[in-house]
PDB file of N, CA and C in Angstrom:
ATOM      1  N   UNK A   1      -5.251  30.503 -60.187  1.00  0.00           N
ATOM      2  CA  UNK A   1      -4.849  29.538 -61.199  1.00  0.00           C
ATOM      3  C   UNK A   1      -5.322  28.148 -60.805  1.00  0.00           C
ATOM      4  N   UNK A   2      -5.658  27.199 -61.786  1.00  0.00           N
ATOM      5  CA  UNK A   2      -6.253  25.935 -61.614  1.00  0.00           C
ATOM      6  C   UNK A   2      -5.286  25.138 -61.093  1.00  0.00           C
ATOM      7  N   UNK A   3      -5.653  24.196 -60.401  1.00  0.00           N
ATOM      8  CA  UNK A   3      -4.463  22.925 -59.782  1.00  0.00           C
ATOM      9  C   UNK A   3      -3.574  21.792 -61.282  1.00  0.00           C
ATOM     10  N   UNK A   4      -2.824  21.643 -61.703  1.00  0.00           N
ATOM     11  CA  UNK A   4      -2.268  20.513 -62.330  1.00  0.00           C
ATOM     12  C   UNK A   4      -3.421  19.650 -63.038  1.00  0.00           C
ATOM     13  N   UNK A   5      -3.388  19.330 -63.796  1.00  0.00           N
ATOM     14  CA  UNK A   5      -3.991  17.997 -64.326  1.00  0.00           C
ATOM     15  C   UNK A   5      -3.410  17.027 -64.435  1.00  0.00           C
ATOM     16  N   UNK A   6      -1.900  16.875 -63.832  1.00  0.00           N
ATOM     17  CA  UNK A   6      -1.485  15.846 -63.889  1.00  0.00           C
ATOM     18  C   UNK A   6      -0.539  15.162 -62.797  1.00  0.00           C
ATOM     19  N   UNK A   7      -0.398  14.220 -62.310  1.00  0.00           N
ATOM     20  CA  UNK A   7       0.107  13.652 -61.313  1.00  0.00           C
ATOM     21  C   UNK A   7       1.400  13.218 -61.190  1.00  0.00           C
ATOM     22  N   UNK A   8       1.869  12.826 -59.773  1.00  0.00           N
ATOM     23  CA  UNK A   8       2.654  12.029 -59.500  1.00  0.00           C
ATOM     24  C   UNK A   8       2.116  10.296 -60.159  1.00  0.00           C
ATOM     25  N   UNK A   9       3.022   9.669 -60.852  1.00  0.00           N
ATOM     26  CA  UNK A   9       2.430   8.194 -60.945  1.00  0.00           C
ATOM     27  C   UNK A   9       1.787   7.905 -62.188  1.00  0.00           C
ATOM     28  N   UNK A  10       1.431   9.640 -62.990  1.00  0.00           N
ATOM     29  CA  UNK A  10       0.744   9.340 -64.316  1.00  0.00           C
ATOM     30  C   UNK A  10       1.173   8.991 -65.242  1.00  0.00           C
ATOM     31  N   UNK A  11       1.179   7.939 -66.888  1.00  0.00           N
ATOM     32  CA  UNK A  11       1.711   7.755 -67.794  1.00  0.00           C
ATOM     33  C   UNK A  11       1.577   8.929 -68.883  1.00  0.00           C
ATOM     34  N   UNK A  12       2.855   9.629 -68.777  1.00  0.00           N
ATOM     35  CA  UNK A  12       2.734  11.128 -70.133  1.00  0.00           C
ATOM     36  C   UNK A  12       3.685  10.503 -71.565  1.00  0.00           C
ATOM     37  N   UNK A  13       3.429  11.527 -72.484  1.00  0.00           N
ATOM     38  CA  UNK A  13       3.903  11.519 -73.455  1.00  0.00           C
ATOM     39  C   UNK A  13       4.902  12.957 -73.646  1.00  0.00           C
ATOM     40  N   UNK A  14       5.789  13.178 -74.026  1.00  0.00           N
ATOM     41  CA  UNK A  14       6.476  14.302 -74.670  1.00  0.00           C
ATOM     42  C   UNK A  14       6.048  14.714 -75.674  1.00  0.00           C
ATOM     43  N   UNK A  15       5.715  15.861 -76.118  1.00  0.00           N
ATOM     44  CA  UNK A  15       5.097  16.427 -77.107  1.00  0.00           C
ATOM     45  C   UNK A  15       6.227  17.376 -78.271  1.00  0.00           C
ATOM     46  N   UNK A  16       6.909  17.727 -77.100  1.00  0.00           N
ATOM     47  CA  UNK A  16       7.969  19.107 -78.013  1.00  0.00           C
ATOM     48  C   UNK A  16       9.816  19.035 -77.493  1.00  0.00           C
ATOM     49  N   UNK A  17      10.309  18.896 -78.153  1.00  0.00           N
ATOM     50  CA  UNK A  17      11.951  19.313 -77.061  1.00  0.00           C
ATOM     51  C   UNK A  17      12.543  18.091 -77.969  1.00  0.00           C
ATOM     52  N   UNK A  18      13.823  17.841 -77.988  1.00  0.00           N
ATOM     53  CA  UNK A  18      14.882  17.119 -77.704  1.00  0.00           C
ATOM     54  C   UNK A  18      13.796  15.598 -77.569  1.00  0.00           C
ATOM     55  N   UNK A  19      13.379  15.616 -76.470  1.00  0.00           N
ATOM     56  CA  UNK A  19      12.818  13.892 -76.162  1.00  0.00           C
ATOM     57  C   UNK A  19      11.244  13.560 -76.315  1.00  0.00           C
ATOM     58  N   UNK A  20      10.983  14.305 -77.765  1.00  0.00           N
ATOM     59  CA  UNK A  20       9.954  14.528 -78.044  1.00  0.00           C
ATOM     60  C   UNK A  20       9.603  12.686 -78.719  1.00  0.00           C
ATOM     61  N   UNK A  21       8.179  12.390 -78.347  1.00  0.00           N
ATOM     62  CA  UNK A  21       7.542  11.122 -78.634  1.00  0.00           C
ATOM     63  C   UNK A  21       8.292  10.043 -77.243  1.00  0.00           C
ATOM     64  N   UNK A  22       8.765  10.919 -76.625  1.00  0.00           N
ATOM     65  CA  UNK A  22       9.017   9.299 -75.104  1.00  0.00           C
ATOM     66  C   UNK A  22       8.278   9.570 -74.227  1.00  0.00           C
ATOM     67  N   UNK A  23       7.646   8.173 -73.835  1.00  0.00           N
ATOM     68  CA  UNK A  23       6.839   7.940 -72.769  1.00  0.00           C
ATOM     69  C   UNK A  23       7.581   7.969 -71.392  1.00  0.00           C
ATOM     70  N   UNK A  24       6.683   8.225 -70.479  1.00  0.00           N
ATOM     71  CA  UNK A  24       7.319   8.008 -69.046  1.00  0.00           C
ATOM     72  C   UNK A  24       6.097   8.557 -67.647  1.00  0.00           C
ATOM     73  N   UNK A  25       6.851   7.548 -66.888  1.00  0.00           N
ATOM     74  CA  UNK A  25       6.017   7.734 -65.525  1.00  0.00           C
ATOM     75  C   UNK A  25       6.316   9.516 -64.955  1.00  0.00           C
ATOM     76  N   UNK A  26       5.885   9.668 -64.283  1.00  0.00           N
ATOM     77  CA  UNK A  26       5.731  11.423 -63.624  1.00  0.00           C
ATOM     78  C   UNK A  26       6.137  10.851 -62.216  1.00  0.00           C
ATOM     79  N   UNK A  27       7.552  11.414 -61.911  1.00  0.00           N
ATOM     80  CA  UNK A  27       8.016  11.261 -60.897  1.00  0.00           C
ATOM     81  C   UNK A  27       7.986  12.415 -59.666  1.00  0.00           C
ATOM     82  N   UNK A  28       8.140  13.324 -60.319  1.00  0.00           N
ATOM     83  CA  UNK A  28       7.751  14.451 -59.145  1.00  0.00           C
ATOM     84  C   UNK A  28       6.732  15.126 -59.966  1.00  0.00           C
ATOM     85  N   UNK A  29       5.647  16.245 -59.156  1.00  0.00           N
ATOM     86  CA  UNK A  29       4.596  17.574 -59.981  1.00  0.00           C
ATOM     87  C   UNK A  29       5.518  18.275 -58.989  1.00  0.00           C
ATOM     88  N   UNK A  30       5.463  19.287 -59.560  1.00  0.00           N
ATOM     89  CA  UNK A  30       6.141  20.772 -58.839  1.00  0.00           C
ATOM     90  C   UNK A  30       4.836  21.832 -59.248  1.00  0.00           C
ATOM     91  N   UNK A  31       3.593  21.909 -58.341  1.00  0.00           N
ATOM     92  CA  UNK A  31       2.793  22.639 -59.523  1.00  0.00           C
ATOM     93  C   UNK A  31       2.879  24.159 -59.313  1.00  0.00           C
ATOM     94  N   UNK A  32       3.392  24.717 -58.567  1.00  0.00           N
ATOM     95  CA  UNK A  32       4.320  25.783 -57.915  1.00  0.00           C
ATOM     96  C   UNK A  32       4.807  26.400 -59.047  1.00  0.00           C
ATOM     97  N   UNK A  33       5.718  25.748 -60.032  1.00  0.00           N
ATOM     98  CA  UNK A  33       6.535  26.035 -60.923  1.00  0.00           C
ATOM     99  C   UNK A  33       5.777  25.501 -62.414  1.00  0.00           C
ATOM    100  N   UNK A  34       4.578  24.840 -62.235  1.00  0.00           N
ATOM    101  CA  UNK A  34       3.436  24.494 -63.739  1.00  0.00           C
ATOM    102  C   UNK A  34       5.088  23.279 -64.281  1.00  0.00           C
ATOM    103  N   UNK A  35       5.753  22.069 -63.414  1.00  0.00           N
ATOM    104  CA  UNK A  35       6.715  21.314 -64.271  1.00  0.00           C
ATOM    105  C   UNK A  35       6.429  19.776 -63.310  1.00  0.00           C
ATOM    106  N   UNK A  36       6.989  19.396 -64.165  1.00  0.00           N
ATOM    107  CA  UNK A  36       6.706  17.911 -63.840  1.00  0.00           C
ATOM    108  C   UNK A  36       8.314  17.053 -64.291  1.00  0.00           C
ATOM    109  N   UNK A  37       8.658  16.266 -63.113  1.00  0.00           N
ATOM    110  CA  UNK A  37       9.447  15.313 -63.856  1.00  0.00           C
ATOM    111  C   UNK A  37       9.008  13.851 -63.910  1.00  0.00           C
ATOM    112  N   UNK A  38       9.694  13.728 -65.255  1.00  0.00           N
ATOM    113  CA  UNK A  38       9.061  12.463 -65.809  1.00  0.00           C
ATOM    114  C   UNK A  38      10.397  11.139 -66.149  1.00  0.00           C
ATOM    115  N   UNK A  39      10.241  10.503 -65.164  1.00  0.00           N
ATOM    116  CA  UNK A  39      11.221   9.320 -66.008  1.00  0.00           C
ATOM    117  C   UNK A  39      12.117   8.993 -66.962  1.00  0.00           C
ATOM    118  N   UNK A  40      13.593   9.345 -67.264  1.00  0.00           N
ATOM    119  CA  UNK A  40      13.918   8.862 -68.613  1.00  0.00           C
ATOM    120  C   UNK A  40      13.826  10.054 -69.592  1.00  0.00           C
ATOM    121  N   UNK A  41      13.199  11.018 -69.161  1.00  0.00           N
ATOM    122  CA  UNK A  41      13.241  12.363 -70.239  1.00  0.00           C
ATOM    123  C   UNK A  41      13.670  13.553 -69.538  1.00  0.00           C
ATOM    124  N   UNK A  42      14.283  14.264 -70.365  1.00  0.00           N
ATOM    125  CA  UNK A  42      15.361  15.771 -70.254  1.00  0.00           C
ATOM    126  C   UNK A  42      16.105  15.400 -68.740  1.00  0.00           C
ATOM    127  N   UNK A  43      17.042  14.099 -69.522  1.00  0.00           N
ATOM    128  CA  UNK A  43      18.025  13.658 -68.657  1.00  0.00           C
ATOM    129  C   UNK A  43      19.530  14.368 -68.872  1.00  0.00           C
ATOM    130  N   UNK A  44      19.896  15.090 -67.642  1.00  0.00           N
ATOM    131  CA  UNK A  44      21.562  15.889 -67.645  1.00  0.00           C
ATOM    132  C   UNK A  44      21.806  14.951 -66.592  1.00  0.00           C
ATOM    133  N   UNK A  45      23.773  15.170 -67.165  1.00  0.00           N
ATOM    134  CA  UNK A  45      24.766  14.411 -66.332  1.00  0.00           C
ATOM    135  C   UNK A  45      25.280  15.829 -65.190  1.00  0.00           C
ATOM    136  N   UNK A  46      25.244  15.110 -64.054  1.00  0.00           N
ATOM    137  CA  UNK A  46      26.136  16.172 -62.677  1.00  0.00           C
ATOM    138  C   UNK A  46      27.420  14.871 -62.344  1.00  0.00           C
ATOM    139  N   UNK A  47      28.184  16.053 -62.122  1.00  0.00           N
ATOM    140  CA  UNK A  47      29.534  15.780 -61.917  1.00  0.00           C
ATOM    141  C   UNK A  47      28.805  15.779 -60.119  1.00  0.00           C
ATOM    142  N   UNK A  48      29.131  14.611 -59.269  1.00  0.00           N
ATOM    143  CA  UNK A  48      29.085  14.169 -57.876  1.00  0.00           C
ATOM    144  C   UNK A  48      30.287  14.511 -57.059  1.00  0.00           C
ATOM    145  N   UNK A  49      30.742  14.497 -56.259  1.00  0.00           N
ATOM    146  CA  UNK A  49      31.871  14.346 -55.541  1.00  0.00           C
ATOM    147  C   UNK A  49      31.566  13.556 -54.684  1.00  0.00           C
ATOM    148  N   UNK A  50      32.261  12.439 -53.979  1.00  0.00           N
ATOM    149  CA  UNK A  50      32.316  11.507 -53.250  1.00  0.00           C
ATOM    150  C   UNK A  50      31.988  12.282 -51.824  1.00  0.00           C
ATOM    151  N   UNK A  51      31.094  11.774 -51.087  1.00  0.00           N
ATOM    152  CA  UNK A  51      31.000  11.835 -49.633  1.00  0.00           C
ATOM    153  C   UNK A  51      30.812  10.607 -48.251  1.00  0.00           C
ATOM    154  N   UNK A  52      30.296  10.670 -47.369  1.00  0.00           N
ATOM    155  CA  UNK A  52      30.620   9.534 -46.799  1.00  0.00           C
ATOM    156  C   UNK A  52      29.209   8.675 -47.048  1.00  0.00           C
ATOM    157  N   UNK A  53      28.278   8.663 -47.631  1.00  0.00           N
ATOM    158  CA  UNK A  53      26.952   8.280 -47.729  1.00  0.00           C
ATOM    159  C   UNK A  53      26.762   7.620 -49.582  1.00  0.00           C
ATOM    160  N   UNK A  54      27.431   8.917 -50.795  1.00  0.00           N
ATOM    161  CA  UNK A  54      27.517   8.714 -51.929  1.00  0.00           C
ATOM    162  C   UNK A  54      28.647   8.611 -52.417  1.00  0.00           C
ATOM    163  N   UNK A  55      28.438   7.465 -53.623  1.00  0.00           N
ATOM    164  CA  UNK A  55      29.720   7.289 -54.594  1.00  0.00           C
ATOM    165  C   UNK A  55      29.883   8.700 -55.518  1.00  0.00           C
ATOM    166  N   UNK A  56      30.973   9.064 -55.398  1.00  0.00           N
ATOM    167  CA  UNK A  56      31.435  10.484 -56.786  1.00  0.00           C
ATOM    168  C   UNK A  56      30.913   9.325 -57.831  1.00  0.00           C
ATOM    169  N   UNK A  57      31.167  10.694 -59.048  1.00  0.00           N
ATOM    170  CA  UNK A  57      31.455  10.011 -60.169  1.00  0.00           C
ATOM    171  C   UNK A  57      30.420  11.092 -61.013  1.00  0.00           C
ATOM    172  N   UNK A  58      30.145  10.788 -62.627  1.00  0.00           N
ATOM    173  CA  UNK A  58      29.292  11.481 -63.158  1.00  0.00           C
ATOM    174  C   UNK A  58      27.609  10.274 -62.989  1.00  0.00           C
ATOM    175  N   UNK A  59      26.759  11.245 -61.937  1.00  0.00           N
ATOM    176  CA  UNK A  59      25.599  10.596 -62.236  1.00  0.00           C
ATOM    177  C   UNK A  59      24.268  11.278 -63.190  1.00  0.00           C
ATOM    178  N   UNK A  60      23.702  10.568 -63.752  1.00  0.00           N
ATOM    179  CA  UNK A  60      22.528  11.003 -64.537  1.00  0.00           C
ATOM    180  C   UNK A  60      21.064  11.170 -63.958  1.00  0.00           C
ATOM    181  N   UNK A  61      20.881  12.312 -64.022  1.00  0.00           N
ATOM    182  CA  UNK A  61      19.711  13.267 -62.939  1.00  0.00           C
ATOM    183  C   UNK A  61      18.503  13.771 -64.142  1.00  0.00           C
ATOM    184  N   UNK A  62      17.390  13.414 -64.447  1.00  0.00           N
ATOM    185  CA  UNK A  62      15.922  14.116 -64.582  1.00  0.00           C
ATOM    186  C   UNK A  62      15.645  15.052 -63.902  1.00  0.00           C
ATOM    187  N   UNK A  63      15.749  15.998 -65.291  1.00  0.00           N
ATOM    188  CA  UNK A  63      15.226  17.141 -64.598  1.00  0.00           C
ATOM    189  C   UNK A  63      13.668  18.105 -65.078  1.00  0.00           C
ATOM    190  N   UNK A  64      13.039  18.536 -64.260  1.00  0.00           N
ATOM    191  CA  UNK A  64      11.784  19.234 -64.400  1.00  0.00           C
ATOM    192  C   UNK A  64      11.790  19.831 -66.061  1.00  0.00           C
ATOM    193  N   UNK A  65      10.530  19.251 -66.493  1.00  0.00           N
ATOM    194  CA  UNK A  65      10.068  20.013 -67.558  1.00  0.00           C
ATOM    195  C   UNK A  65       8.718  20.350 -67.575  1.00  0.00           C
ATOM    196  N   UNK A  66       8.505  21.148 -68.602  1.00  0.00           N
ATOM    197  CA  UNK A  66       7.124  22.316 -68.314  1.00  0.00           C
ATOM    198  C   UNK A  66       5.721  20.852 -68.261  1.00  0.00           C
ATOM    199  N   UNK A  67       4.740  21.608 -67.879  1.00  0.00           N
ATOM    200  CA  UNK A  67       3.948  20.952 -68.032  1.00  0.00           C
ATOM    201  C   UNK A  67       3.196  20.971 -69.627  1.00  0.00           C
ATOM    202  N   UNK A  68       3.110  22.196 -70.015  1.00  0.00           N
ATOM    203  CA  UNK A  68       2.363  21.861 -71.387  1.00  0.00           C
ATOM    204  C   UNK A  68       2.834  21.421 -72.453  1.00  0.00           C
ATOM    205  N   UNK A  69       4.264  20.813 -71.637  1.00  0.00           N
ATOM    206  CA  UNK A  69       5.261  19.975 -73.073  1.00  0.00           C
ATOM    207  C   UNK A  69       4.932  18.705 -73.070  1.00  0.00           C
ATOM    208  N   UNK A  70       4.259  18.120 -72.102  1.00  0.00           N
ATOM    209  CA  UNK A  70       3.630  16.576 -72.038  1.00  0.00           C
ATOM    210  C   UNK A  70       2.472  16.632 -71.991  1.00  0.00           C
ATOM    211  N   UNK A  71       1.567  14.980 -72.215  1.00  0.00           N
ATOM    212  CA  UNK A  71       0.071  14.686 -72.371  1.00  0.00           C
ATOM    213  C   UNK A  71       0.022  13.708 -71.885  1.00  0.00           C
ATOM    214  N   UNK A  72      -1.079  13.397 -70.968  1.00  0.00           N
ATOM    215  CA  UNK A  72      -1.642  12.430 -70.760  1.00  0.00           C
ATOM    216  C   UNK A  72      -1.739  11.139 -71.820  1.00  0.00           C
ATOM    217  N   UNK A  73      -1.365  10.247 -71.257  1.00  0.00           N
ATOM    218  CA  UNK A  73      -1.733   8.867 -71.927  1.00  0.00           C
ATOM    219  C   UNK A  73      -2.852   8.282 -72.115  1.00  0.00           C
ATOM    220  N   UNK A  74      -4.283   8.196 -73.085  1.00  0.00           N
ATOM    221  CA  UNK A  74      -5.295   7.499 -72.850  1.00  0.00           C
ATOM    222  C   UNK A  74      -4.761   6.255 -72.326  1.00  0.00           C
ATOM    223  N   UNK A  75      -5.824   5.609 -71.623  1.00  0.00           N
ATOM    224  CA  UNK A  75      -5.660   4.230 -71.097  1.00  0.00           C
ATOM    225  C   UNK A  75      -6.063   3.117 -72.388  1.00  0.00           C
ATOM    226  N   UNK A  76      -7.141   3.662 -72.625  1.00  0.00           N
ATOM    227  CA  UNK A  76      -7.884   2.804 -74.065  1.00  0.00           C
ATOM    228  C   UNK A  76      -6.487   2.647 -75.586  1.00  0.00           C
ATOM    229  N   UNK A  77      -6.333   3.818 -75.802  1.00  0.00           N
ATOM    230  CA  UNK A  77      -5.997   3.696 -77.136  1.00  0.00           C
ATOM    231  C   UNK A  77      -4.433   3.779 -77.330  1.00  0.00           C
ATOM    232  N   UNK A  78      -3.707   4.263 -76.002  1.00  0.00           N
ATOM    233  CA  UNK A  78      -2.419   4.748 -75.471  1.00  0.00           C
ATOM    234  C   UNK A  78      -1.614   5.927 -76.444  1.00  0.00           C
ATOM    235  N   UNK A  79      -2.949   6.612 -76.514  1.00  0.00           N
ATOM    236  CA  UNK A  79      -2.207   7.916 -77.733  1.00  0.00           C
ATOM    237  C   UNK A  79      -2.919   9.284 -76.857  1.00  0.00           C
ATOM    238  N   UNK A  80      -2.071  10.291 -76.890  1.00  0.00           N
ATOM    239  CA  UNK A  80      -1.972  11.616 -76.004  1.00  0.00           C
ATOM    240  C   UNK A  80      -3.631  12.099 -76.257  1.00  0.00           C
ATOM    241  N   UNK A  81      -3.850  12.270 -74.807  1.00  0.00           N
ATOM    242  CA  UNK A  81      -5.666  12.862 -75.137  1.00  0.00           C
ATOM    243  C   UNK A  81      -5.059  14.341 -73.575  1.00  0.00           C
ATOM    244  N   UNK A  82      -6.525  14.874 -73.578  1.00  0.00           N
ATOM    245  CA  UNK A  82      -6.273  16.324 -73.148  1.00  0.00           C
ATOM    246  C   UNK A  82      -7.433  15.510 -72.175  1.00  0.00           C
ATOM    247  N   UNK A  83      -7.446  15.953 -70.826  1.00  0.00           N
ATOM    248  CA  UNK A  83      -7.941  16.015 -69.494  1.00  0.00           C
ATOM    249  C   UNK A  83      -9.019  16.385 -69.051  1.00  0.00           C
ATOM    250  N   UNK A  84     -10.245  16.543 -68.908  1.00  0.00           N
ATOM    251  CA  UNK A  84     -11.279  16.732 -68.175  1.00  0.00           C
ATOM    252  C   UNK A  84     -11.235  16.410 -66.670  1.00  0.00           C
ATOM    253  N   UNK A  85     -13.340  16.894 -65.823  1.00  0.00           N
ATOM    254  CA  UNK A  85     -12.919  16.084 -65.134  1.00  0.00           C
ATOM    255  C   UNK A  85     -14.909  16.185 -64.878  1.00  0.00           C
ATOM    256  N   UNK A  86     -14.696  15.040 -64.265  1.00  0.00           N
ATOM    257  CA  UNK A  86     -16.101  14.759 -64.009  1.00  0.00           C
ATOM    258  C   UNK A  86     -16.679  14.592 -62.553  1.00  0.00           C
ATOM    259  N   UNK A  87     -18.272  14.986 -62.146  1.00  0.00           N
ATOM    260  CA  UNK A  87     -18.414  14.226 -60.852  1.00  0.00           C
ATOM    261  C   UNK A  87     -19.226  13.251 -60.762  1.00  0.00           C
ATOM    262  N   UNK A  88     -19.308  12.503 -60.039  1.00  0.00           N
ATOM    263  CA  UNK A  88     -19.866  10.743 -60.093  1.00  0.00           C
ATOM    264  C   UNK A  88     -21.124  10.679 -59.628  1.00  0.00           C
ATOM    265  N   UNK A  89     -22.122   9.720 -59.695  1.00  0.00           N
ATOM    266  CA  UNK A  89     -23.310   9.855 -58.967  1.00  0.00           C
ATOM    267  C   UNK A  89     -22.816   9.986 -57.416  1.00  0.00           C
ATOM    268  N   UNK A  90     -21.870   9.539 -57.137  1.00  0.00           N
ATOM    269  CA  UNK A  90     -21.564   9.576 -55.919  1.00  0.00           C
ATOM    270  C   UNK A  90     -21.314  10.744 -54.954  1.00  0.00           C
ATOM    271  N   UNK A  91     -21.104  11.474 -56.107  1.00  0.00           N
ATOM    272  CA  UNK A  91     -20.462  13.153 -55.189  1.00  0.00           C
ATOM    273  C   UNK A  91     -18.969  13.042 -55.648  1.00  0.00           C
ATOM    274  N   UNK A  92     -18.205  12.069 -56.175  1.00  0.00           N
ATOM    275  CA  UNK A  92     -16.828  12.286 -55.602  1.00  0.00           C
ATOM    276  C   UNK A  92     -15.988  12.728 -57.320  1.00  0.00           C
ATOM    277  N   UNK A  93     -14.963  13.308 -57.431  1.00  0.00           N
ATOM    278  CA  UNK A  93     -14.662  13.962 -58.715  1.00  0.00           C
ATOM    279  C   UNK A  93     -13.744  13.412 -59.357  1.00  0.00           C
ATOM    280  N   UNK A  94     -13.489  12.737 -60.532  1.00  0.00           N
ATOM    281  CA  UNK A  94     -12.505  12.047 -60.915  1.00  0.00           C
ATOM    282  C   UNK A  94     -11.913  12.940 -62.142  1.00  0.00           C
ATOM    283  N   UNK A  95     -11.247  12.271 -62.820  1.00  0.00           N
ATOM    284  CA  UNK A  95     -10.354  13.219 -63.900  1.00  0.00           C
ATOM    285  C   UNK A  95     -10.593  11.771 -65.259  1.00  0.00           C
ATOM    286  N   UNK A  96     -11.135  12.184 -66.391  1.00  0.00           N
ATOM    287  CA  UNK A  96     -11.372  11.812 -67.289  1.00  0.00           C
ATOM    288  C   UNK A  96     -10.919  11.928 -68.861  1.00  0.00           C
ATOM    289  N   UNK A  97     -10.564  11.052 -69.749  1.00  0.00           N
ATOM    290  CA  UNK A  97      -9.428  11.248 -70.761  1.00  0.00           C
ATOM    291  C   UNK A  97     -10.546  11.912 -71.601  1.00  0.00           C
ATOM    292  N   UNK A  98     -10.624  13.133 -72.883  1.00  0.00           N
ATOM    293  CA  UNK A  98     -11.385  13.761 -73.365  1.00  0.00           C
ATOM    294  C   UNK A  98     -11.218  12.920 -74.796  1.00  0.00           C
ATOM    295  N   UNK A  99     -10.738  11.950 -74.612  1.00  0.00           N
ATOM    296  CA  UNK A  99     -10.448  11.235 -76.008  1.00  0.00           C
ATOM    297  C   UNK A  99     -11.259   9.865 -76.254  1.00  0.00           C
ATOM    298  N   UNK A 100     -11.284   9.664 -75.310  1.00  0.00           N
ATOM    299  CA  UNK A 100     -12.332   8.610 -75.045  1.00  0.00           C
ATOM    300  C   UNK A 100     -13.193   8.330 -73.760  1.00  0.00           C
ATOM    301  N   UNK A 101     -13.225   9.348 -73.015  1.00  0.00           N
ATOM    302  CA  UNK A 101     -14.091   9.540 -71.567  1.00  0.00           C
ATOM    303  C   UNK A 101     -13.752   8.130 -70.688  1.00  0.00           C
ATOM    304  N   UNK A 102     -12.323   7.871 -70.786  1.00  0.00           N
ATOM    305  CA  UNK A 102     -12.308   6.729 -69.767  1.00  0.00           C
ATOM    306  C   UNK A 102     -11.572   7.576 -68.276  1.00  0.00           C
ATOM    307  N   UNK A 103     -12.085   7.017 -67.399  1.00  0.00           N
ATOM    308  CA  UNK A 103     -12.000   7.297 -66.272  1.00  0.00           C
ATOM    309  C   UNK A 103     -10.030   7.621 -66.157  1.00  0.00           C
ATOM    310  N   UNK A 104      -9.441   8.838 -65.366  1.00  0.00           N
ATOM    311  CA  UNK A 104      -8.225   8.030 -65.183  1.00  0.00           C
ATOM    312  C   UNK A 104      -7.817   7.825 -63.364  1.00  0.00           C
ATOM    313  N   UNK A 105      -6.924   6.843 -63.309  1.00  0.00           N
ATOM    314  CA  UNK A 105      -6.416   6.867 -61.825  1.00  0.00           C
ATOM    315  C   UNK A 105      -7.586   6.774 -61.325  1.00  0.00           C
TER     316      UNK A 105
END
């Protein structure tokens, strides 16, 4: 199976679910599991219990969603494009928006 096309640090879009059309940074790839968490989307509350390090209480936790439920952000136009990837005169391989061939990361 191919590696992720998408990163820790990348700007995605939601495509399908509950928090469909919100943007957000990609906080963890899990590519193990093909999920990604993203900032601010498919947010559940956990009940905490107090210990000597954390406050109890109910805190609000992001949790992993699939990968083919989000898209990449063009940089140019900031509307969901699909992933390529290219290699440089240089030898070295970058990952490119198929929506407008701008370089990403």
């Amino acid at each position: 199976m191919a590696g992720m096309k998408i990163k820790k640090g990348d700007t995605v879009v939601v495509l399908t679910g509950r928090d469909k059309g919100k943007q957000g940074s990609v906080l963890r790839a899990i590519p193990t599991e093909n999920r990604v968490v993203v900032q601010g989307v498919n947010v559940a509350k956990r009940h905490q219990r107090q210990s000597a390090t954390a406050q109890g209480g109910i805190v609000e936790k992001e949790l992993p969603i699939h990968v083919s439920n989000v898209s990449h952000i063009d940089p140019k136009d900031k509307k969901p494009t699909r992933i390529g990837f290219k290699v440089m005169k240089d030898g070295s391989k970058v990952r490119v928006a198929k929506r407008s061939g701008e370089v990403i990361g």
